[in-house]
C-alpha atoms as a PDB file:
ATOM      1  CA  UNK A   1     101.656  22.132  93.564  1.00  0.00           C
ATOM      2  CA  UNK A   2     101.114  25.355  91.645  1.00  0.00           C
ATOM      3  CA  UNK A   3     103.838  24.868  89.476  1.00  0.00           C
ATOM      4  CA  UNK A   4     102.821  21.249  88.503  1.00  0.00           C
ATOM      5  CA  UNK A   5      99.804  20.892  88.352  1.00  0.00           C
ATOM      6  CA  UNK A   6      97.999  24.310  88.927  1.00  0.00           C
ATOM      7  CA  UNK A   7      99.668  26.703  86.481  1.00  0.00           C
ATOM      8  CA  UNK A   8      99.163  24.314  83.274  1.00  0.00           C
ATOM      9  CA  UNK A   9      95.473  24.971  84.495  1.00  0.00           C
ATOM     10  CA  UNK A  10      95.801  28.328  84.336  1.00  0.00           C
ATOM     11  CA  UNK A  11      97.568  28.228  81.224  1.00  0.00           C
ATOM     12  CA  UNK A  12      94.888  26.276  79.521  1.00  0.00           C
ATOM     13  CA  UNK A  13      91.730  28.103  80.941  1.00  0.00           C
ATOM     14  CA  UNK A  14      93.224  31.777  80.547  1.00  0.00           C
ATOM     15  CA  UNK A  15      94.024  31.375  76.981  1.00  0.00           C
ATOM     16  CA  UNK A  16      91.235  29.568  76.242  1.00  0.00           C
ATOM     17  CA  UNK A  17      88.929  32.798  77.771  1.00  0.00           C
ATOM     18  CA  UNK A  18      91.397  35.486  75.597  1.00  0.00           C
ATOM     19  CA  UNK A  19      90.907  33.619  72.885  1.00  0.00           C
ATOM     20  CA  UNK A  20      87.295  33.505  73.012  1.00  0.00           C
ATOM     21  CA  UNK A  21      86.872  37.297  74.264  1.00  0.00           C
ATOM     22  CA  UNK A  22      89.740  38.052  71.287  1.00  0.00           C
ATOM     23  CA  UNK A  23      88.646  36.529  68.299  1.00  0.00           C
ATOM     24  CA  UNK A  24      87.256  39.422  66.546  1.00  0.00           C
ATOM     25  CA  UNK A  25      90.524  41.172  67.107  1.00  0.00           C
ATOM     26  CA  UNK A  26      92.151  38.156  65.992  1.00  0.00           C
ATOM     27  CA  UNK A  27      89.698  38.479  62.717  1.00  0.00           C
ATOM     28  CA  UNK A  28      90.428  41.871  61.647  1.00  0.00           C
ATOM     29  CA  UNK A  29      94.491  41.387  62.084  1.00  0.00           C
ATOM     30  CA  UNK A  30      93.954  38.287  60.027  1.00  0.00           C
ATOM     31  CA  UNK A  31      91.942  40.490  57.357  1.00  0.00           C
ATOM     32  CA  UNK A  32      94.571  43.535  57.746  1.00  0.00           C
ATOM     33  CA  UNK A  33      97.610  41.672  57.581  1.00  0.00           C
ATOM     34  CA  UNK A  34      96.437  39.355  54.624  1.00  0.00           C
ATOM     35  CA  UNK A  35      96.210  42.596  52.740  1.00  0.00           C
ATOM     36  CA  UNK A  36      99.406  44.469  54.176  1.00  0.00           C
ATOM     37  CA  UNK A  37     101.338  41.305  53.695  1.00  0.00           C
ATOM     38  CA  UNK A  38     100.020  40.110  50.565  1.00  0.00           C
ATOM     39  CA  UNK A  39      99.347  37.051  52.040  1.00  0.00           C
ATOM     40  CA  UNK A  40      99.519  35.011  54.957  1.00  0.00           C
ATOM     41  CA  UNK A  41      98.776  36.780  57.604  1.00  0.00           C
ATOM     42  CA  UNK A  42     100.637  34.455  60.173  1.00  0.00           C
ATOM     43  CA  UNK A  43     103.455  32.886  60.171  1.00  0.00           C
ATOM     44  CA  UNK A  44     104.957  29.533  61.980  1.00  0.00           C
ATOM     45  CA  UNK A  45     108.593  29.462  63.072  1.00  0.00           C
ATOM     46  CA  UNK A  46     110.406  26.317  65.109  1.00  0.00           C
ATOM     47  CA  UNK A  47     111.516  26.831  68.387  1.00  0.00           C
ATOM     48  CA  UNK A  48     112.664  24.691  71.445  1.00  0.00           C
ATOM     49  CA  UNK A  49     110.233  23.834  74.121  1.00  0.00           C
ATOM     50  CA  UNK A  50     110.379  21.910  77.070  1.00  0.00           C
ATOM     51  CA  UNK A  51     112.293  18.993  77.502  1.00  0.00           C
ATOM     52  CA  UNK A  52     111.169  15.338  76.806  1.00  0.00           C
ATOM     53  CA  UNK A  53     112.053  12.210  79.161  1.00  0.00           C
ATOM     54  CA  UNK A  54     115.350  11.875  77.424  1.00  0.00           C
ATOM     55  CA  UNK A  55     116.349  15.248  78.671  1.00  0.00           C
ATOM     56  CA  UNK A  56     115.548  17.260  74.891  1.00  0.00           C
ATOM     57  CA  UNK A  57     114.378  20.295  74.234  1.00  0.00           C
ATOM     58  CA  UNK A  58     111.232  19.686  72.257  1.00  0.00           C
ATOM     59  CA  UNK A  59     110.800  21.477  68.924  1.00  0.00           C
ATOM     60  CA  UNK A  60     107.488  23.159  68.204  1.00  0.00           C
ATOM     61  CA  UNK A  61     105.954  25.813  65.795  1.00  0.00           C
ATOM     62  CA  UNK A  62     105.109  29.146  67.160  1.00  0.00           C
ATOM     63  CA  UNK A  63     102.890  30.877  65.889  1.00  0.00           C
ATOM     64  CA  UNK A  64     102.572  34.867  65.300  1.00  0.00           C
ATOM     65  CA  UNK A  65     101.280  37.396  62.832  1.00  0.00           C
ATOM     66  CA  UNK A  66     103.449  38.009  60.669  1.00  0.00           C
ATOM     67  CA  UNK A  67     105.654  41.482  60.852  1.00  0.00           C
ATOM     68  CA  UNK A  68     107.778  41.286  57.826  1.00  0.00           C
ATOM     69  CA  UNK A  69     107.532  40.996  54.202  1.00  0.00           C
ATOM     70  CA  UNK A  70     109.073  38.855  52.524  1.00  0.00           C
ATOM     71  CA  UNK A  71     111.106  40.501  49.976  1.00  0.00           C
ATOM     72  CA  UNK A  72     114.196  39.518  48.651  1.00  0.00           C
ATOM     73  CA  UNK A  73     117.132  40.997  46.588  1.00  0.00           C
ATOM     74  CA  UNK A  74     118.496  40.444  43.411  1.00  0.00           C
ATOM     75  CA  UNK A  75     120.842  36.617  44.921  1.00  0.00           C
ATOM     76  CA  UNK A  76     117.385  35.732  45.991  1.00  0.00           C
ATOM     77  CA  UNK A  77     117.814  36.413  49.530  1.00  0.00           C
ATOM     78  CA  UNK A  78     116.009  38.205  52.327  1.00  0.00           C
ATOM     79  CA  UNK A  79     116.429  41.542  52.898  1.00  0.00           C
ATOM     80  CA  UNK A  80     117.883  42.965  55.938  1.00  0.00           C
ATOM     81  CA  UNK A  81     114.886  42.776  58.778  1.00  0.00           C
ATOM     82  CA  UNK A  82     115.115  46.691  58.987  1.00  0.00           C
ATOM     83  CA  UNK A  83     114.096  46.615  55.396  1.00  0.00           C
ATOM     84  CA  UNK A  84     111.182  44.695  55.513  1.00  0.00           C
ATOM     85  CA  UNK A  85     109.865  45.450  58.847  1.00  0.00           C
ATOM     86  CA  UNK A  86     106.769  47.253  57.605  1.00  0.00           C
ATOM     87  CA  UNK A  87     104.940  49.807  59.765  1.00  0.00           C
ATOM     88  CA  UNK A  88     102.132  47.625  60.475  1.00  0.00           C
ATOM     89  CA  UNK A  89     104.434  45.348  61.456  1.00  0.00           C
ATOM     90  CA  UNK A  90     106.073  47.735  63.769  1.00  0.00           C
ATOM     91  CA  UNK A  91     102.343  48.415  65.438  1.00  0.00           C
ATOM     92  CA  UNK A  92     101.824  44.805  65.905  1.00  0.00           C
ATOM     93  CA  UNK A  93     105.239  44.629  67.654  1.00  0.00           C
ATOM     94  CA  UNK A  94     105.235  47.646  69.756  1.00  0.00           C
ATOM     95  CA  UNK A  95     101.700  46.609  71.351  1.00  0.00           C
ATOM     96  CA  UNK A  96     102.612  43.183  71.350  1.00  0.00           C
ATOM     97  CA  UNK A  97      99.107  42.018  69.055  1.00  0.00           C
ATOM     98  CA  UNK A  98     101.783  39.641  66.838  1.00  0.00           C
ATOM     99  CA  UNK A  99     101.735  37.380  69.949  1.00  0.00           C
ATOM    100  CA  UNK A 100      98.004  37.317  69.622  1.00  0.00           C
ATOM    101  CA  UNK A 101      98.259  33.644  67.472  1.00  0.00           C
ATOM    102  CA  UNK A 102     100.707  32.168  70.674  1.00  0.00           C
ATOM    103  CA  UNK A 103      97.354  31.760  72.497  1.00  0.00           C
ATOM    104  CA  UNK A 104      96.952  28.493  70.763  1.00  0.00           C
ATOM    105  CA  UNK A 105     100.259  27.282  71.098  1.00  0.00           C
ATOM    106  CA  UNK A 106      99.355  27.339  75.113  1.00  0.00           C
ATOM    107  CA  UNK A 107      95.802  26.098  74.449  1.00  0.00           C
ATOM    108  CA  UNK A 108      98.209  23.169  72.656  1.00  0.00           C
ATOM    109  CA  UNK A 109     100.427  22.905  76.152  1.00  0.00           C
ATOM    110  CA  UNK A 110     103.619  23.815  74.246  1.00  0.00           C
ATOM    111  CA  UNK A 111     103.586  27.270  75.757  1.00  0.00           C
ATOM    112  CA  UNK A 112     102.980  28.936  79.070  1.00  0.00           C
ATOM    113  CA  UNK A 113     101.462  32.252  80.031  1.00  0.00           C
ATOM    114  CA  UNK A 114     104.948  33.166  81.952  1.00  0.00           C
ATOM    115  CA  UNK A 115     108.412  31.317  81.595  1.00  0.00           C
ATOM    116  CA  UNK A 116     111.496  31.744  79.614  1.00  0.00           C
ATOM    117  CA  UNK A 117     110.908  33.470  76.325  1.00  0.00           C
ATOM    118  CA  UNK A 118     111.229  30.723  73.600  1.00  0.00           C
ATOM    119  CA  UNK A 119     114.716  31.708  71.494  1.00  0.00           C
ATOM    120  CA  UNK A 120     115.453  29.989  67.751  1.00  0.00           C
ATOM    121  CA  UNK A 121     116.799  26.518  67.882  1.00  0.00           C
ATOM    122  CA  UNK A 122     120.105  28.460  66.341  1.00  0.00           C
ATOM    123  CA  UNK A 123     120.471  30.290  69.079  1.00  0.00           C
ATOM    124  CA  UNK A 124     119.964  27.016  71.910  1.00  0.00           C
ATOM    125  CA  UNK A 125     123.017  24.902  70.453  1.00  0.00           C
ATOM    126  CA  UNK A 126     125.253  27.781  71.731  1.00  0.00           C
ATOM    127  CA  UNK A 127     123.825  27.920  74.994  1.00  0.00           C
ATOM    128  CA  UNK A 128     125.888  25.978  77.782  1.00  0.00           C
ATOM    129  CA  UNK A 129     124.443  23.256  79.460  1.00  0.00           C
ATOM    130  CA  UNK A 130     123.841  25.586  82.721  1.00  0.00           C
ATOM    131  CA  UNK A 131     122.263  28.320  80.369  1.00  0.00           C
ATOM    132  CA  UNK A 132     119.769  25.033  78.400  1.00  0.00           C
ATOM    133  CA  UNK A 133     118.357  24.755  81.918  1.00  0.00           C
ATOM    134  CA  UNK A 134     115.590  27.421  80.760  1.00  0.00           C
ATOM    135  CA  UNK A 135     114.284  24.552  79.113  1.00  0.00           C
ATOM    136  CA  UNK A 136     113.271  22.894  82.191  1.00  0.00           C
ATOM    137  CA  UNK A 137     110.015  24.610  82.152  1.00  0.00           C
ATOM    138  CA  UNK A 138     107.777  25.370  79.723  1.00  0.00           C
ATOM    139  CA  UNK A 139     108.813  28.844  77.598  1.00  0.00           C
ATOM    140  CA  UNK A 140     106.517  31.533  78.011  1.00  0.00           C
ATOM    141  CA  UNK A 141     105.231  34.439  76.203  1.00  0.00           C
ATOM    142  CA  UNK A 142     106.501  36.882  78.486  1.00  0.00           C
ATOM    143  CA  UNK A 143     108.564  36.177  81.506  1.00  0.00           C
ATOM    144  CA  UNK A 144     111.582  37.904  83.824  1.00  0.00           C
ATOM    145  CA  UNK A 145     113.693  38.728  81.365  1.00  0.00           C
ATOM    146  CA  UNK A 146     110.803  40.925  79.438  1.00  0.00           C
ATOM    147  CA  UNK A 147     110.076  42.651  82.315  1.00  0.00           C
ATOM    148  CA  UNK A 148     113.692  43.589  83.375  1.00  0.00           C
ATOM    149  CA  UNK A 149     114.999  45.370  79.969  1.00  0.00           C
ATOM    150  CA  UNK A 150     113.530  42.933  77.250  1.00  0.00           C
ATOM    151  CA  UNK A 151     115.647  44.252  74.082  1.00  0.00           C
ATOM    152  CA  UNK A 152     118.088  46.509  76.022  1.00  0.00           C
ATOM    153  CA  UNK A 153     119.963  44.122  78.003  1.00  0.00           C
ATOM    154  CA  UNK A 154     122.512  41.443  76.849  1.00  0.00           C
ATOM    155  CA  UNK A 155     122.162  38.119  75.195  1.00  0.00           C
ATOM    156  CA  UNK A 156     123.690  36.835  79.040  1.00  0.00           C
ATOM    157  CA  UNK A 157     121.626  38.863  81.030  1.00  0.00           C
ATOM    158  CA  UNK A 158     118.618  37.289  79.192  1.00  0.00           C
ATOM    159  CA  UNK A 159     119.362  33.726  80.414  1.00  0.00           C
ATOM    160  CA  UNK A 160     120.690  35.065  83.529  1.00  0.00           C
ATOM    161  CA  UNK A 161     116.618  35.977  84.272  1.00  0.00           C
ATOM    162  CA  UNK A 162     115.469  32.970  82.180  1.00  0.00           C
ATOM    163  CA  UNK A 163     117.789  30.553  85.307  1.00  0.00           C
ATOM    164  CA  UNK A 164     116.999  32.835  88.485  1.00  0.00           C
ATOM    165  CA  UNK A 165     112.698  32.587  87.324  1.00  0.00           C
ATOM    166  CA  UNK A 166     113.332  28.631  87.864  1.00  0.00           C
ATOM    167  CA  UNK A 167     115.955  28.647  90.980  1.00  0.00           C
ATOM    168  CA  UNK A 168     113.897  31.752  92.653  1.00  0.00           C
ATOM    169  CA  UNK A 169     110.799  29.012  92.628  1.00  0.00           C
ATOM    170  CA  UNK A 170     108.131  29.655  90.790  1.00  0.00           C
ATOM    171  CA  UNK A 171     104.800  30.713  92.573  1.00  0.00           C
ATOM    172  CA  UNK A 172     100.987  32.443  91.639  1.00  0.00           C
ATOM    173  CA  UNK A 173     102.119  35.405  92.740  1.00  0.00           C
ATOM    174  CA  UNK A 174     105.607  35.473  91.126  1.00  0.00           C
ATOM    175  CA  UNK A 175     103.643  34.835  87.611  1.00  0.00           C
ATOM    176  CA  UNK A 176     100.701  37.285  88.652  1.00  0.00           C
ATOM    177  CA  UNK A 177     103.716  40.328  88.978  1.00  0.00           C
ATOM    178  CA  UNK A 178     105.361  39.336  86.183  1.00  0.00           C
ATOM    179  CA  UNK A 179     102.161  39.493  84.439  1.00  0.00           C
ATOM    180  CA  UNK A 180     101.446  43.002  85.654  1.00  0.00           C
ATOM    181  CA  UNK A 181     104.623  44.106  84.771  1.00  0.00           C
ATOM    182  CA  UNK A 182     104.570  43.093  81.321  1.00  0.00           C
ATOM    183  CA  UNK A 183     101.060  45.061  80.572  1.00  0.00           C
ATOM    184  CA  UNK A 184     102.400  48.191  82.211  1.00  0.00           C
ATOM    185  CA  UNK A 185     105.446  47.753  80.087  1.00  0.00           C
ATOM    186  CA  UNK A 186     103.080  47.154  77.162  1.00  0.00           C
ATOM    187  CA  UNK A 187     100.689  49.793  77.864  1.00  0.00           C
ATOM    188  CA  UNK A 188     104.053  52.334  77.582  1.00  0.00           C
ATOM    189  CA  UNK A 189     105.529  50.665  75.232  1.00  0.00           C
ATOM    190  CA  UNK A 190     109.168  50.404  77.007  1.00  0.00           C
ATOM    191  CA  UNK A 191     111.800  48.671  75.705  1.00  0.00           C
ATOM    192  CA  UNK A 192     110.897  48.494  72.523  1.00  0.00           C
ATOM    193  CA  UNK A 193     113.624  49.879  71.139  1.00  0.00           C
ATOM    194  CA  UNK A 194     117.340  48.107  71.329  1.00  0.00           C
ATOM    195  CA  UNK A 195     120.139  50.531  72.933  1.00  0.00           C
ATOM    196  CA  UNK A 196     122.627  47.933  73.651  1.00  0.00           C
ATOM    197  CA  UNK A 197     125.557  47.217  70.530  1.00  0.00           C
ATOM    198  CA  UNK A 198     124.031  44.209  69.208  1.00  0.00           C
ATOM    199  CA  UNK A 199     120.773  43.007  71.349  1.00  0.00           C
ATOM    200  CA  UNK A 200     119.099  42.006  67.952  1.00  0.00           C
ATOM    201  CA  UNK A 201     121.458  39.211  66.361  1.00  0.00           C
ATOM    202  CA  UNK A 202     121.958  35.898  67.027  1.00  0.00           C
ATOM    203  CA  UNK A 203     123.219  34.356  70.020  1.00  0.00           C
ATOM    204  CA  UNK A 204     125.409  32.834  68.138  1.00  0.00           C
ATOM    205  CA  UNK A 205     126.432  35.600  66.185  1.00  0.00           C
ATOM    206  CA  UNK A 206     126.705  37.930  68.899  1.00  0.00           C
ATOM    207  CA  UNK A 207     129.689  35.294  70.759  1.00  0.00           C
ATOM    208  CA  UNK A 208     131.711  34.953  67.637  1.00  0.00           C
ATOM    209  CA  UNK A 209     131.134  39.031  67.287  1.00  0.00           C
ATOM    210  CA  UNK A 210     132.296  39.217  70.913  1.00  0.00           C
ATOM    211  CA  UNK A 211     135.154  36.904  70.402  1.00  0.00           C
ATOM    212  CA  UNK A 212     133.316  34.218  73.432  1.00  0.00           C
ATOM    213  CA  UNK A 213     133.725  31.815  70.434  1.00  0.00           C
ATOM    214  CA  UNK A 214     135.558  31.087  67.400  1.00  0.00           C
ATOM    215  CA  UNK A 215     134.525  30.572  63.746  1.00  0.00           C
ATOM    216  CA  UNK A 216     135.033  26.964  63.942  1.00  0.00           C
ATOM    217  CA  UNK A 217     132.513  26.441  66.958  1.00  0.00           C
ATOM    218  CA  UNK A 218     130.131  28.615  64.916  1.00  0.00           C
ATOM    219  CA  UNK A 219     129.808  27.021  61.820  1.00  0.00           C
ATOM    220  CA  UNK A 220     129.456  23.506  64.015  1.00  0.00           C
ATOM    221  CA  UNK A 221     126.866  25.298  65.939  1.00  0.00           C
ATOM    222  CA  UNK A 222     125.216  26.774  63.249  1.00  0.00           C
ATOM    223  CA  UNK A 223     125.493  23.094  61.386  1.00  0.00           C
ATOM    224  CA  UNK A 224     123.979  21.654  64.787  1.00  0.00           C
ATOM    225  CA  UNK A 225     121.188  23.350  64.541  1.00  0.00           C
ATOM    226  CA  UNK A 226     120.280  22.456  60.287  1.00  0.00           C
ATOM    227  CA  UNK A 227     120.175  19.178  61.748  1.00  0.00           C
ATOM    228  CA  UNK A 228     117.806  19.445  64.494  1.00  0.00           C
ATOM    229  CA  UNK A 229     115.738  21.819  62.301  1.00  0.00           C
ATOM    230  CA  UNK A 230     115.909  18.754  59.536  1.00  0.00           C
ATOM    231  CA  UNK A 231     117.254  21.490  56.434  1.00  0.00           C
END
């Protein structure tokens, strides 16, 4: 019951009440970071979603304010994230305000308060088909695998949560602690920081980096996922 019909309700009214209580906030980051960013303030990046009736993923825009400049070098290409992380952009991260625009994108029904944290469609085509079951649900904004290390545990360990938050069942009070643990962990700001080797890349360039796959089933992942994204 609660996880059909009850938590979408939740989903929906929640946001709907931040949003309202937040949109000054949202205001003044929208002022701030059209100055700091020289422009738009938010930005819009595809990810996978739930699955449709013919078993997949659906693609949607999420949104967040934006973090990172967009500079470029010399070849005309981005600059290494370090680089143009800026340290507004590091504030916005570090107390979680970026996510601030994702209150729509539940309002819309394409995200949930708690469930697996939405990855880049480049990093889904490398996922197995056991590991692509975290698109069963709806992705959330924060969700098992936030609360238990966030960006100091592995790429696997990450899914690993994503699968046991659907086959542990999903209940009010599951989503309630998960809930709580995420503000205490944002109200300290833990985890913020990545200790493990390479936490930050790519899914799939942390398998071909870890030798799980070869260069061959990288570039057809990586060509998999042009496709779906339509470039």
């Amino acid at each position: 019951m609660y996880s059909k019909y009850l938590k979408r309700i939740l989903d929906f009214t929640l946001a709907l009440i931040a949003l309202i209580v937040l949109s000054p906030l949202l205001v003044v980051f929208l002022l701030i970071g059209a100055i700091v960013m020289k422009g738009r303030p938010v930005f819009r990046q595809q990810r996978p979603g739930i699955k449709d009736e013919n078993g997949n993923e659906k693609i949607f825009y999420l949104l967040k304010f934006r973090s990172m400049t967009n500079e470029k070098d010399k070849s005309g290409d981005y600059l290494p994230d370090g680089e143009r992380l800026t340290s507004y952009g590091k504030f916005i991260r570090e107390t979680s305000i970026d996510e601030l625009p994702s209150l729509i994108n539940i309002i819309k029904g394409e995200l949930s308060i708690v469930g697996p944290r939405p990855q880049l469609v480049k990093d889904m085509v490398f996922m197995t088909p056991e590991q692509r079951r975290r698109h069963n649900v709806r992705p959330g904004l924060t969700g098992l695998a936030q609360v238990n290390g966030r960006n100091n545990i592995t790429w696997e360990e990450k899914l690993e949560w994503d699968i046991k938050y659907i086959d542990s069942g999903i209940t009010f009070l599951g989503d309630v602690k998960i809930i709580l643990k995420t503000i205490g962990k944002v109200l300290k700001r833990s985890d913020i920081v990545n200790d493990t080797p390479t936490p930050s890349a790519d899914f799939g360039d942390w398998l071909l980096e870890t030798g799980k796959i070869n260069q061959d089933e990288y570039n057809s992942g990586q060509q998999e996922a042009k496709e779906l994204l339509g470039v």
